[in-house]
N, C-alpha and C. Protein backbone atom coordinates (compact mmCIF):
# COMPACT_ATOMS: atom_id res chain seq x y z
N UNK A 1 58.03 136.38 112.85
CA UNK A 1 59.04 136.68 113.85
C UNK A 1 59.43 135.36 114.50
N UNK A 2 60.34 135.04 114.13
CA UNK A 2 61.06 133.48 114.59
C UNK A 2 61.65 133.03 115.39
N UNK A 3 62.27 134.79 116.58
CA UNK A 3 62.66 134.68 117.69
C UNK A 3 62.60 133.68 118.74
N UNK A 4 63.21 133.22 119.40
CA UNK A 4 62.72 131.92 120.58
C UNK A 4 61.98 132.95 121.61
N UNK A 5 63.19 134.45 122.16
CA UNK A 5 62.59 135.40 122.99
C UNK A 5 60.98 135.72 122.50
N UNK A 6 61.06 136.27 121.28
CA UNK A 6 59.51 137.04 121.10
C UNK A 6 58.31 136.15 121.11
N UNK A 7 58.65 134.89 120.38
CA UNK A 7 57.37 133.92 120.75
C UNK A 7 57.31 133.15 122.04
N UNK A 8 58.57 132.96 122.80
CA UNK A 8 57.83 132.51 124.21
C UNK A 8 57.58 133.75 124.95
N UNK A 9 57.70 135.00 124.54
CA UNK A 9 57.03 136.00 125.29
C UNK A 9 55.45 136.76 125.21
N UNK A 10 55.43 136.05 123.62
CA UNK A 10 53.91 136.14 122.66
C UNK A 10 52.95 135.34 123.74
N UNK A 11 53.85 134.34 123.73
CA UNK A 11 52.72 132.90 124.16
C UNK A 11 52.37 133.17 125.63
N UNK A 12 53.61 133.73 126.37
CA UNK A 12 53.41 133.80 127.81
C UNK A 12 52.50 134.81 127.95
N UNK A 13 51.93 136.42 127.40
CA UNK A 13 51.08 137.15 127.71
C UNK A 13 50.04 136.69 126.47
N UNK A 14 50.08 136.23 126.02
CA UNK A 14 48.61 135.55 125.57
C UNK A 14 47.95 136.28 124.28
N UNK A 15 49.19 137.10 123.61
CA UNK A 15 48.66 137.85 122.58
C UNK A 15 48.16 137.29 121.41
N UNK A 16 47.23 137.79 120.79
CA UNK A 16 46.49 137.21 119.50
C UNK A 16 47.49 137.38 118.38
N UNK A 17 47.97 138.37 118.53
CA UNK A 17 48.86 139.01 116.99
C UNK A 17 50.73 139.01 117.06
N UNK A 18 51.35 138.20 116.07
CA UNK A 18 52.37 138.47 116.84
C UNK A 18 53.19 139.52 117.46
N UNK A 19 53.97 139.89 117.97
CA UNK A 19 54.08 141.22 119.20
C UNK A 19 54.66 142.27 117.78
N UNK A 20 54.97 141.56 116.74
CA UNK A 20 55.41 142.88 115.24
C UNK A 20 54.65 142.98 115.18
N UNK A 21 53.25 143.37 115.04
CA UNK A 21 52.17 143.86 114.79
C UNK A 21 51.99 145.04 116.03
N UNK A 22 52.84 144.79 116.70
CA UNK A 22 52.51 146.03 117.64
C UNK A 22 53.38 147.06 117.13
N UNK A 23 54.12 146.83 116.45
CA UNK A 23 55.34 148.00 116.90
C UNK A 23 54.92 149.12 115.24
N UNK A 24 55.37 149.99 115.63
CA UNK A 24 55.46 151.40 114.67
C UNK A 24 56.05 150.71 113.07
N UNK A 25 55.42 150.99 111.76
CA UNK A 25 56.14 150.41 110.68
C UNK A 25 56.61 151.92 110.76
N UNK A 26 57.90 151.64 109.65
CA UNK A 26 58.56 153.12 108.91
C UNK A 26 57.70 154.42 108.80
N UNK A 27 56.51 153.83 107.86
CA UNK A 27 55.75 155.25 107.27
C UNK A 27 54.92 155.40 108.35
N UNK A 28 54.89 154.95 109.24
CA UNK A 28 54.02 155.31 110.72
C UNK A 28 54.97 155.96 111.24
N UNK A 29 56.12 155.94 111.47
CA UNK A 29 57.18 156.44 112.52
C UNK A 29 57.54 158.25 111.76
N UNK A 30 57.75 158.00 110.44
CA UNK A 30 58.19 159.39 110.14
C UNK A 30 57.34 160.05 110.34
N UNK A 31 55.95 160.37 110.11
CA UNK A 31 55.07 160.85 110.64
C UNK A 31 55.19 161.43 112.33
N UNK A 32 55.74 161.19 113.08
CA UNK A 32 56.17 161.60 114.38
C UNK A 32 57.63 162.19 114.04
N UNK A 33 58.18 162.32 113.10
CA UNK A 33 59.44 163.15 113.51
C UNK A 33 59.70 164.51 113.74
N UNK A 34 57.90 164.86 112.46
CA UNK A 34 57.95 166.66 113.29
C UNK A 34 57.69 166.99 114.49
N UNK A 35 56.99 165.99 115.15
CA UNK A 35 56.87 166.10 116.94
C UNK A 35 58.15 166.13 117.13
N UNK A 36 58.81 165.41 117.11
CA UNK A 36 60.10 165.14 117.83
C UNK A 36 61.31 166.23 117.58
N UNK A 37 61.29 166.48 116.18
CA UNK A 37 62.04 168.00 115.92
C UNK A 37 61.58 168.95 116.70
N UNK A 38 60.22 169.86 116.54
CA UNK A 38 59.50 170.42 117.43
C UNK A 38 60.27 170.63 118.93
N UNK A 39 59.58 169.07 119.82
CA UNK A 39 59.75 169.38 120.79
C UNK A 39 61.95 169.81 120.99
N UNK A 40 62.30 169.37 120.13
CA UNK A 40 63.90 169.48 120.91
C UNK A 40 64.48 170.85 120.31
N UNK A 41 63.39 171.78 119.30
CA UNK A 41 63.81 172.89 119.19
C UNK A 41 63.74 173.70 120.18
N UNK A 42 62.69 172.84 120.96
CA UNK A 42 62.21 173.82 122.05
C UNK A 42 63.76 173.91 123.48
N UNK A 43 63.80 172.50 123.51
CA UNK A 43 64.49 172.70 124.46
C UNK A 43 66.46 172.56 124.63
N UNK A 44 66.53 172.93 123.32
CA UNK A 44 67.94 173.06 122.46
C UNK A 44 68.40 174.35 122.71
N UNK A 45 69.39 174.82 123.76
CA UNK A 45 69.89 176.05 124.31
C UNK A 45 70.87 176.62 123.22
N UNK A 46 71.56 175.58 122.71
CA UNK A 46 72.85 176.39 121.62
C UNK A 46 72.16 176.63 120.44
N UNK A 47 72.69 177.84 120.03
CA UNK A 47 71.51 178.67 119.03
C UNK A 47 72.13 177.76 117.79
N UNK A 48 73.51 177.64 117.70
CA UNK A 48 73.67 177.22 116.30
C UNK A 48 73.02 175.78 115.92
N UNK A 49 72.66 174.94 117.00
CA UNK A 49 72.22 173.68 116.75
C UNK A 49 70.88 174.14 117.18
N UNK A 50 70.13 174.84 117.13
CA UNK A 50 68.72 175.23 116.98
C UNK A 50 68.79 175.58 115.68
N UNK A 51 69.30 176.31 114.86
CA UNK A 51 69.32 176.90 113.55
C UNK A 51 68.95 175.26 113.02
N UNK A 52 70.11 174.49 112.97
CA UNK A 52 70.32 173.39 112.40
C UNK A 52 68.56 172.38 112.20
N UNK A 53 67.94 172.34 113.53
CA UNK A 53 67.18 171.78 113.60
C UNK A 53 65.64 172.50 112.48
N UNK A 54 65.94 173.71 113.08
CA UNK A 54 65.03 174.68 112.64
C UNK A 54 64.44 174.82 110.94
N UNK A 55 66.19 174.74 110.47
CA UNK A 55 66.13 174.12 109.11
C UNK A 55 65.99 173.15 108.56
N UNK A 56 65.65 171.96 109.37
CA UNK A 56 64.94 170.09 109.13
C UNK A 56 63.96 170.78 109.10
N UNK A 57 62.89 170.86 109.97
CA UNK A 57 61.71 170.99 110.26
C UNK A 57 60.76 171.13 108.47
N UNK A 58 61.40 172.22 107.93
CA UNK A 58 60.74 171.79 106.44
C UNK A 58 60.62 171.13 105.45
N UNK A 59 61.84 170.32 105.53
CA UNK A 59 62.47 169.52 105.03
C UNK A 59 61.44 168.12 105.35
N UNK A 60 61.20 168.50 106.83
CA UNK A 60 60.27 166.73 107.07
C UNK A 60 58.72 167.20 106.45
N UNK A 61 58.41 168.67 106.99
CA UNK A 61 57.01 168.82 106.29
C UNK A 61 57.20 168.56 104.71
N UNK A 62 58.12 168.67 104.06
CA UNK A 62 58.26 168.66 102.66
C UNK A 62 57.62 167.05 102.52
N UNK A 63 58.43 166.48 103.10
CA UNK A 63 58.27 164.49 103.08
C UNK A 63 57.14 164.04 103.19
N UNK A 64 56.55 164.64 104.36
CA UNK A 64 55.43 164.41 104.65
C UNK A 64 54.45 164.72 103.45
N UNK A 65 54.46 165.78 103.12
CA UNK A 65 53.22 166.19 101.80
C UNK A 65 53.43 165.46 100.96
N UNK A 66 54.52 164.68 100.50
CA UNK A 66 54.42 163.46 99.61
C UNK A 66 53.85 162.35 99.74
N UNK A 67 53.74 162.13 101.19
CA UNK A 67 52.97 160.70 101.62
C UNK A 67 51.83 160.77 101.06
């Protein structure tokens, strides 16, 4: 990470690793998208964009069982 921002901000809190090592890779992140579907089925009032969501939801478990 070659940033001027991210490494004088590395250096200023004193981290061992550079600060990309913190953040979520891809196949870490999809793994949270059935949370995130989940929770906004919940709180998604218009039925037709609940349907919509309702019908991802297997679609990501599908993805997931491939990992």
């Amino acid at each position: 990470m070659g940033y001027p921002f991210f490494l004088k901000t590395q250096q200023s809190l004193v981290y061992r690793l550079p600060l990309d090592s913190y953040m979520l890779k891809p196949i870490q992140r999809i793994t949270q998208y059935q949370l995130l579907l989940k929770e906004t089925i919940k709180y998604t009032r218009n039925e037709q964009e609940c349907l919509h969501l309702q019908e991802a939801l297997p679609v990501i478990f599908d993805i997931l069982s491939d990992l």
